[in-house]
C-alpha atoms as a PDB file:
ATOM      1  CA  UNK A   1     236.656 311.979  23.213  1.00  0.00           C
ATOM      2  CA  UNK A   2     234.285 309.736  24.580  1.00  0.00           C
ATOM      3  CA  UNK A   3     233.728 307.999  27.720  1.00  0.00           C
ATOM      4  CA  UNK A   4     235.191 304.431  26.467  1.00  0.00           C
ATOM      5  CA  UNK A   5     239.332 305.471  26.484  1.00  0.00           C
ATOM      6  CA  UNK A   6     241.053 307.658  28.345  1.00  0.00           C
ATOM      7  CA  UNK A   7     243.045 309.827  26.897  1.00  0.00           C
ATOM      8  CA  UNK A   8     246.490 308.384  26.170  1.00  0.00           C
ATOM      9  CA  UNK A   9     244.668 305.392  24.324  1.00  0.00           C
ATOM     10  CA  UNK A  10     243.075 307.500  22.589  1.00  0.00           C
ATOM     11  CA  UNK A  11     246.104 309.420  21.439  1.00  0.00           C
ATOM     12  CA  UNK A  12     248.434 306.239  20.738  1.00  0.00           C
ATOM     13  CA  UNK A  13     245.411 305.022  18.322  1.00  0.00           C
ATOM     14  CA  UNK A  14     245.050 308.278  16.758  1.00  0.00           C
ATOM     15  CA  UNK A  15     248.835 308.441  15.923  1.00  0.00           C
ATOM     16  CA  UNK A  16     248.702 305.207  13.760  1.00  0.00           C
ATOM     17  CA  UNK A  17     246.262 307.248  11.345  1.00  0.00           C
ATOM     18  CA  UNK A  18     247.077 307.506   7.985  1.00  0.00           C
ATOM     19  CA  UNK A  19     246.539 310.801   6.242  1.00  0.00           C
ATOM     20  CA  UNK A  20     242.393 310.802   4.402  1.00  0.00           C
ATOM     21  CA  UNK A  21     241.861 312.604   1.244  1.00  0.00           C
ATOM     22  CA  UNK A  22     240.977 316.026   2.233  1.00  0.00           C
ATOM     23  CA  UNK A  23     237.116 315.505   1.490  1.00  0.00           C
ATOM     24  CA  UNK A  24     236.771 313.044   4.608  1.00  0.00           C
ATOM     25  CA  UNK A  25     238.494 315.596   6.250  1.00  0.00           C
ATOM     26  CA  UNK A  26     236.129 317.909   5.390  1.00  0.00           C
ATOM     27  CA  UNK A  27     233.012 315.861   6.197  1.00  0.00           C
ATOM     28  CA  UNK A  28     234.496 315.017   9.515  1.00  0.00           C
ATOM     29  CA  UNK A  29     235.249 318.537  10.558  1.00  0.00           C
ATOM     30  CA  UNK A  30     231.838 319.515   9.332  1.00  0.00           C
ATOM     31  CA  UNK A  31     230.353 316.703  11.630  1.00  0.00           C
ATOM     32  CA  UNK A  32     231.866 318.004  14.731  1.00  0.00           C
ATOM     33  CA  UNK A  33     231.232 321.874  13.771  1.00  0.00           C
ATOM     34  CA  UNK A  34     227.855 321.056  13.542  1.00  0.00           C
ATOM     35  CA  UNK A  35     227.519 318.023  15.734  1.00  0.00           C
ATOM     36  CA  UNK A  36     226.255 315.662  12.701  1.00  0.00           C
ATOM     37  CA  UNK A  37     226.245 312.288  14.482  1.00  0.00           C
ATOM     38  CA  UNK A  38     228.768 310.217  11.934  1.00  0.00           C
ATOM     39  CA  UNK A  39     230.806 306.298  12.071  1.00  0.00           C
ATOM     40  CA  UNK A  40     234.028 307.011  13.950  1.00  0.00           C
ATOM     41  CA  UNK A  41     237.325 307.343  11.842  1.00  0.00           C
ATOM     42  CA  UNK A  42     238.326 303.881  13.812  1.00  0.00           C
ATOM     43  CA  UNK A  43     234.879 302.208  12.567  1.00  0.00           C
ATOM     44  CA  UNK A  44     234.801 303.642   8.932  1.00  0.00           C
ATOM     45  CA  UNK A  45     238.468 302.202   8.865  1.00  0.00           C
ATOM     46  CA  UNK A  46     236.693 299.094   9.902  1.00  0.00           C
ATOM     47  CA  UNK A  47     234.056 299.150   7.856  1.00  0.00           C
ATOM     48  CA  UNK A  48     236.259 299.419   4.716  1.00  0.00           C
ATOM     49  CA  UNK A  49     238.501 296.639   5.604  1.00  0.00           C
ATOM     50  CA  UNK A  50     234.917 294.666   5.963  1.00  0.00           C
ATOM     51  CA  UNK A  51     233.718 295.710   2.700  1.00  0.00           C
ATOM     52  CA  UNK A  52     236.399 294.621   0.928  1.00  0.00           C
ATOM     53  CA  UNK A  53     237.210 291.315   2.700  1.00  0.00           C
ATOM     54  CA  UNK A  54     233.544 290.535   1.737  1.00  0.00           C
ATOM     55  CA  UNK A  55     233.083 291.717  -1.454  1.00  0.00           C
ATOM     56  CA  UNK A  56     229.175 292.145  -1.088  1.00  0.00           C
ATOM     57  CA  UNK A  57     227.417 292.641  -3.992  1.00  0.00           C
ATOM     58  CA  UNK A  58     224.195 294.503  -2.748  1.00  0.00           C
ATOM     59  CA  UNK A  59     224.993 296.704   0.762  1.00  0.00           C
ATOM     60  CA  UNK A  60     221.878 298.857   2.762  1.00  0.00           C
ATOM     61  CA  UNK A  61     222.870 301.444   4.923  1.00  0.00           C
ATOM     62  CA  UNK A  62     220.320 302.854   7.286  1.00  0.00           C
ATOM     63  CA  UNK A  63     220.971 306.083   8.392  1.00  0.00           C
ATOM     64  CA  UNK A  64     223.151 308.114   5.825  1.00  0.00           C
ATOM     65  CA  UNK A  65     223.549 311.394   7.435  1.00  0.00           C
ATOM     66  CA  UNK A  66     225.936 313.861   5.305  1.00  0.00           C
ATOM     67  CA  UNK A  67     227.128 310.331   3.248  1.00  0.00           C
ATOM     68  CA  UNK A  68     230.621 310.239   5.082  1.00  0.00           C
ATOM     69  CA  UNK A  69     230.129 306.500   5.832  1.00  0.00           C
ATOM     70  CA  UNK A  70     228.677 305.823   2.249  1.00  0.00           C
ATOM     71  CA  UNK A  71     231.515 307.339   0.888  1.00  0.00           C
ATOM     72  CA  UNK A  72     233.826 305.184   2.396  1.00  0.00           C
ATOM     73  CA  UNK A  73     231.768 302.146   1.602  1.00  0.00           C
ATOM     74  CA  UNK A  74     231.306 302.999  -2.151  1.00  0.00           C
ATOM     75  CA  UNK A  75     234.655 303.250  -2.377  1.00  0.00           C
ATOM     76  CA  UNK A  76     235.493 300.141  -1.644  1.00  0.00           C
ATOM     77  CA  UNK A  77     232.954 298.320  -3.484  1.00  0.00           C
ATOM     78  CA  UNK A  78     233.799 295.931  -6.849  1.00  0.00           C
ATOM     79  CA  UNK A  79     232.863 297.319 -10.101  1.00  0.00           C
ATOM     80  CA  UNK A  80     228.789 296.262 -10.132  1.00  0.00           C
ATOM     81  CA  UNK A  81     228.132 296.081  -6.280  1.00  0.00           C
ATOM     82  CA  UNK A  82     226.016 299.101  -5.084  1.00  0.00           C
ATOM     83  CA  UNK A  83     224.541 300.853  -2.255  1.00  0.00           C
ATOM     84  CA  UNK A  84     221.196 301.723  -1.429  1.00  0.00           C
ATOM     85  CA  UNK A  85     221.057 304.296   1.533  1.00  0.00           C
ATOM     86  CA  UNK A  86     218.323 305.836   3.444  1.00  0.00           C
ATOM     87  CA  UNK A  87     217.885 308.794   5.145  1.00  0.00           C
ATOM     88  CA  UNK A  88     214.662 310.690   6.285  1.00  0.00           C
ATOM     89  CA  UNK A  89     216.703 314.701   7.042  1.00  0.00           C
ATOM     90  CA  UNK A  90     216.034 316.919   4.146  1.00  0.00           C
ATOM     91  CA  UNK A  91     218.769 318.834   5.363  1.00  0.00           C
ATOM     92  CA  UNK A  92     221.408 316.070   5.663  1.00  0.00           C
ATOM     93  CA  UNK A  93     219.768 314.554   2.429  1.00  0.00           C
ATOM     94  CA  UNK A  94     221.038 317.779   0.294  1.00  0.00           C
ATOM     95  CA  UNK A  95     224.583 318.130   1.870  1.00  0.00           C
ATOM     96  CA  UNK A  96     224.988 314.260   1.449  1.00  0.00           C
ATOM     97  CA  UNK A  97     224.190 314.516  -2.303  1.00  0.00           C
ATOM     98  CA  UNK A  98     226.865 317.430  -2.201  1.00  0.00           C
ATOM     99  CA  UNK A  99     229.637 315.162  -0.866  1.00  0.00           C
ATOM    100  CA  UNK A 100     228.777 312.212  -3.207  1.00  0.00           C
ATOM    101  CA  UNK A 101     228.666 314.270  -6.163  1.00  0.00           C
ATOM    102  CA  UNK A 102     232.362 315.228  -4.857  1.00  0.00           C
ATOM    103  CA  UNK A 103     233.385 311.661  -4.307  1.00  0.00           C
ATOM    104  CA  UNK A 104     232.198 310.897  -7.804  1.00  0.00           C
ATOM    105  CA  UNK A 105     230.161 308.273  -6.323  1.00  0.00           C
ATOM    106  CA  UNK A 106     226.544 308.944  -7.648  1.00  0.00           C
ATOM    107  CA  UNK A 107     226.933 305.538  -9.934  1.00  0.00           C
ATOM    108  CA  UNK A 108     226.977 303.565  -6.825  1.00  0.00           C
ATOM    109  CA  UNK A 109     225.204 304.726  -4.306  1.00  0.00           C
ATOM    110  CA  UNK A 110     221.060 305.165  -4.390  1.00  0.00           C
ATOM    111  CA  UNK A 111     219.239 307.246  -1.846  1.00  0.00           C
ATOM    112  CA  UNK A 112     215.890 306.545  -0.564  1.00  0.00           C
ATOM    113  CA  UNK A 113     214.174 309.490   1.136  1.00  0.00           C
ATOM    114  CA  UNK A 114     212.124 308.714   4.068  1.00  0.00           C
ATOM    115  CA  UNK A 115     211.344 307.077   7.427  1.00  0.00           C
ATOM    116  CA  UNK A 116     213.784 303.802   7.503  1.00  0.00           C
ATOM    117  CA  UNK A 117     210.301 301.797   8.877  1.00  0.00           C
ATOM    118  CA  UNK A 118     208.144 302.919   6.090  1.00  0.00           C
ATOM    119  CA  UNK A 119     210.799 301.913   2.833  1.00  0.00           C
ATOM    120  CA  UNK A 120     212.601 298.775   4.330  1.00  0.00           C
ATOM    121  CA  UNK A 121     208.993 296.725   3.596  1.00  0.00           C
ATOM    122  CA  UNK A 122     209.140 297.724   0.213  1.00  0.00           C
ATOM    123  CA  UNK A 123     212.821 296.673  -0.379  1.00  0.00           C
ATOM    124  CA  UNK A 124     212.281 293.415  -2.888  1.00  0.00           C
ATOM    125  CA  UNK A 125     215.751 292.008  -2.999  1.00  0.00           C
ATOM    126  CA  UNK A 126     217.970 290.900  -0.016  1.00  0.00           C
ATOM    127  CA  UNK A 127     221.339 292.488   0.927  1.00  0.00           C
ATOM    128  CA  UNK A 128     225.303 290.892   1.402  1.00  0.00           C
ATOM    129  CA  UNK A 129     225.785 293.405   4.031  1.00  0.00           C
ATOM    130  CA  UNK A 130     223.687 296.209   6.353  1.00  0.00           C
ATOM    131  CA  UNK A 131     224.764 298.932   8.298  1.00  0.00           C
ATOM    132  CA  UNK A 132     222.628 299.791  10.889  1.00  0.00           C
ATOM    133  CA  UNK A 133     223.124 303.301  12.525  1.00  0.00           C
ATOM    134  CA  UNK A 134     220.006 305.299  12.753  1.00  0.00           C
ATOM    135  CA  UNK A 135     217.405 306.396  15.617  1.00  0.00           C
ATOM    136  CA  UNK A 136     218.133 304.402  18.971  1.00  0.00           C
ATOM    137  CA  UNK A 137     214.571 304.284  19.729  1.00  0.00           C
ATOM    138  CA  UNK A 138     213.689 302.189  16.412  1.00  0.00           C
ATOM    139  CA  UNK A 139     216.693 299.657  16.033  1.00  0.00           C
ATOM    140  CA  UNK A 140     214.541 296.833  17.572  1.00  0.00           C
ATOM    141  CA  UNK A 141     212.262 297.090  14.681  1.00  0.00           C
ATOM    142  CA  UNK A 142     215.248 298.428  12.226  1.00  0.00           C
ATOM    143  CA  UNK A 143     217.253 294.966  12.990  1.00  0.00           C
ATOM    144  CA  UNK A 144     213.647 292.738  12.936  1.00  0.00           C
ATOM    145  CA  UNK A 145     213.687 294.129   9.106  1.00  0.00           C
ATOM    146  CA  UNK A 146     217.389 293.698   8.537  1.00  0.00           C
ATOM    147  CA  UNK A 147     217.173 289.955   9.443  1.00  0.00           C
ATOM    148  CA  UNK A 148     214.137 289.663   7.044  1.00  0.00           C
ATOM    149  CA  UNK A 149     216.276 291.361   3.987  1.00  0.00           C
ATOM    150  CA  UNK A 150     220.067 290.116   5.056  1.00  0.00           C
ATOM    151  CA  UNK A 151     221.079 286.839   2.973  1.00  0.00           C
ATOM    152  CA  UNK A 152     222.143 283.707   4.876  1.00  0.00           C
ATOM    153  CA  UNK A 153     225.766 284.196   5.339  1.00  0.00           C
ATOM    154  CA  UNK A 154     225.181 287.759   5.186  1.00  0.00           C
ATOM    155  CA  UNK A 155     226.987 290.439   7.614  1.00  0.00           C
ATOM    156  CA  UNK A 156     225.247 293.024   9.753  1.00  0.00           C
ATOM    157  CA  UNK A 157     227.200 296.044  11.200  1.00  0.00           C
ATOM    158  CA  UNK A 158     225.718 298.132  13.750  1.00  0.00           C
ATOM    159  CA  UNK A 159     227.046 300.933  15.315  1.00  0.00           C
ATOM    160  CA  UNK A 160     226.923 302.527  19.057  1.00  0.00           C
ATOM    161  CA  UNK A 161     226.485 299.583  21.025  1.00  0.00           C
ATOM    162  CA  UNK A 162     228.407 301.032  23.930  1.00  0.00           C
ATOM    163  CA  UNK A 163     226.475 304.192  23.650  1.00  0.00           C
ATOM    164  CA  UNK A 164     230.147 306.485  24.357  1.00  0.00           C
ATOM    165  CA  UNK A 165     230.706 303.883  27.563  1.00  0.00           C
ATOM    166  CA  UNK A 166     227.145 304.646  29.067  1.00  0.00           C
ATOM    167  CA  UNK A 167     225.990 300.790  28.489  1.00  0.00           C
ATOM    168  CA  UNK A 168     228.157 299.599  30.836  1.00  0.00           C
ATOM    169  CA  UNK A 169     226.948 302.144  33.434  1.00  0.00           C
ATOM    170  CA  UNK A 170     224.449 301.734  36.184  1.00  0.00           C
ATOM    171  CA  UNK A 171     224.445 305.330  36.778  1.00  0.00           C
ATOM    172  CA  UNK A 172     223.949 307.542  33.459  1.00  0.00           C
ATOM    173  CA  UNK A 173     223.423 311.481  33.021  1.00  0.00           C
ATOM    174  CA  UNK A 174     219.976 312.605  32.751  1.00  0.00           C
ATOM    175  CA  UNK A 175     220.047 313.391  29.264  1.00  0.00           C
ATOM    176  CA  UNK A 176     221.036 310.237  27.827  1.00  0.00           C
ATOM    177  CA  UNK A 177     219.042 307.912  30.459  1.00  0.00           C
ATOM    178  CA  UNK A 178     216.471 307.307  27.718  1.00  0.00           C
ATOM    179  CA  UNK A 179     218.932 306.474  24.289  1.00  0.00           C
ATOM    180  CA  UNK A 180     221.254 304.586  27.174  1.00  0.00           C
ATOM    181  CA  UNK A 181     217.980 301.751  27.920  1.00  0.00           C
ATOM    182  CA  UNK A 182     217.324 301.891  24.552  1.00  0.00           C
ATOM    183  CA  UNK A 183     220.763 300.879  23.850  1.00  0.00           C
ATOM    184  CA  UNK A 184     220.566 298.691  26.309  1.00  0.00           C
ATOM    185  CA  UNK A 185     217.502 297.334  25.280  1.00  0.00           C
ATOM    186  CA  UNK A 186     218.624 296.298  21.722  1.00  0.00           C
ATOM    187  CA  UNK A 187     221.982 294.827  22.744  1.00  0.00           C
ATOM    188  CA  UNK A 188     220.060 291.964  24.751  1.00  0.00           C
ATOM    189  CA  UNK A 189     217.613 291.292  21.894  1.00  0.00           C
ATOM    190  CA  UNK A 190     221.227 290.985  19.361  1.00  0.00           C
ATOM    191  CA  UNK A 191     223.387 289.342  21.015  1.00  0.00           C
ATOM    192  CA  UNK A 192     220.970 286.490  21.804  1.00  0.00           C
ATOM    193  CA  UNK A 193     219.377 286.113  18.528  1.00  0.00           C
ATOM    194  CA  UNK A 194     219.358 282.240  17.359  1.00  0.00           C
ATOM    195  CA  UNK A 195     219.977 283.241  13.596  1.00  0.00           C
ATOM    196  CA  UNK A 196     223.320 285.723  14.179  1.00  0.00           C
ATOM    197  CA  UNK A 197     226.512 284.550  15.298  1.00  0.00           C
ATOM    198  CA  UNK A 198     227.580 287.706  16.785  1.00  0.00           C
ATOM    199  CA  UNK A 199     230.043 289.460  18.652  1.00  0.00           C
ATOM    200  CA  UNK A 200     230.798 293.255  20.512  1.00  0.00           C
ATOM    201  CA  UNK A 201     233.883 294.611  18.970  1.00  0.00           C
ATOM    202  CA  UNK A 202     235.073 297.844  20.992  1.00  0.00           C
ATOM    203  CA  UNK A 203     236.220 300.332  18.497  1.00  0.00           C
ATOM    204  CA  UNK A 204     234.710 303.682  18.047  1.00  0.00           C
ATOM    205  CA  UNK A 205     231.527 303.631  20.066  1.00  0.00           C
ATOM    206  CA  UNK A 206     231.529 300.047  19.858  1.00  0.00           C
ATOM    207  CA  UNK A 207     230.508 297.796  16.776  1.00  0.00           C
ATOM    208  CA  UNK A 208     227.760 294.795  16.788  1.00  0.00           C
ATOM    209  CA  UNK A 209     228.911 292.449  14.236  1.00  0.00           C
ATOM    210  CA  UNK A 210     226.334 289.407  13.233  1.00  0.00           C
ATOM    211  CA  UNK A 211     226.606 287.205  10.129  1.00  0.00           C
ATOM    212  CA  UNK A 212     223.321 285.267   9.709  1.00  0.00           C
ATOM    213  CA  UNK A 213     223.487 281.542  10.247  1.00  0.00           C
ATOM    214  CA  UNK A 214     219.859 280.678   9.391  1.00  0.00           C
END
């Protein structure tokens, strides 16, 4: 539970779920065992109802973690779309290759292994679609990339905008002071961009939605 509902919100939102096949189940629970930082069940739901509204071709996801946002987008892909994913933990690397070897997914999804700022130059072609969830401290430069590599007309999804409600905070626990200015930070530099029309949608931990005008 984060800082962003209360409780009965929360609740009445999580009763509408529909049951997930049990290996989503199992990636969430795995997740929150081991505090694996993954897309909310509210913006995966999202993000598939995106996906297929689109219908991009070519999608980049950076920041894969154990695949369970992959996953959901491969799934919803057309027949010759793919997804190219990247992901610098060797450890979530291996468990993620688990989980898409379960999904039966390996024909559409390609991993690159690395630091996001060190591959993204060498990506030739441009992308329909990016997700952007990955290191707080480098989304500047993440989304200055993504512009360069997202189409015109293209959408960009970004997730934790309101940081689990500490954005919107003037006072913010120690701990987080430094992701929260971040945050803070990179939600300026978006929402002002000249080439995004954009907009804050509050579900999960808060989704940054842009589709490139020029």
């Amino acid at each position: 539970m984060s800082n962003i509902l209360k409780p009965p919100q929360d609740n009445y939102i999580q009763s509408f779920r529909r049951t997930v096949d049990p290996l989503i189940t199992e990636m969430e629970e795995y997740a929150k065992k081991y505090r694996v930082p993954i897309l909310s069940w509210q913006s995966a739901d999202l993000l598939e109802i995106l996906i297929r509204m689109i219908e991009p071709k070519r999608v980049l996801e950076i920041g894969m973690a154990i695949a369970y946002s992959s996953i959901r987008i491969a799934r919803n892909l057309k027949k010759k779309a793919i997804l190219h994913t990247i992901e610098k933990s060797s450890d979530n690397i291996s468990i993620a290759k688990e989980n898409i070897k379960k999904a039966g997914m390996g024909n559409k999804i390609e991993i690159f292994e690395g630091e996001a700022l060190n591959i993204l130059p060498g990506l030739g072609k441009k992308y329909d679609f990016i997700f952007l969830d990955a290191d707080k401290e480098d989304y500047k430069k993440l989304f200055d990339y993504s512009l360069i590599l997202l189409k015109k007309n293209g959408v960009i999804f970004v997730d934790n905008l309101l940081w689990h409600g500490y954005a919107a905070q003037k006072s913010v626990p120690a701990e987080v002071r430094t992701s929260t200015r971040h945050i803070k930070e990179f939600n300026k530099v978006f929402f002002t961009n000249n080439k995004l029309k954009t907009t804050m949608i509050p579900v999960g931990d808060g989704i940054g939605l842009g589709i490139k005008e020029s």
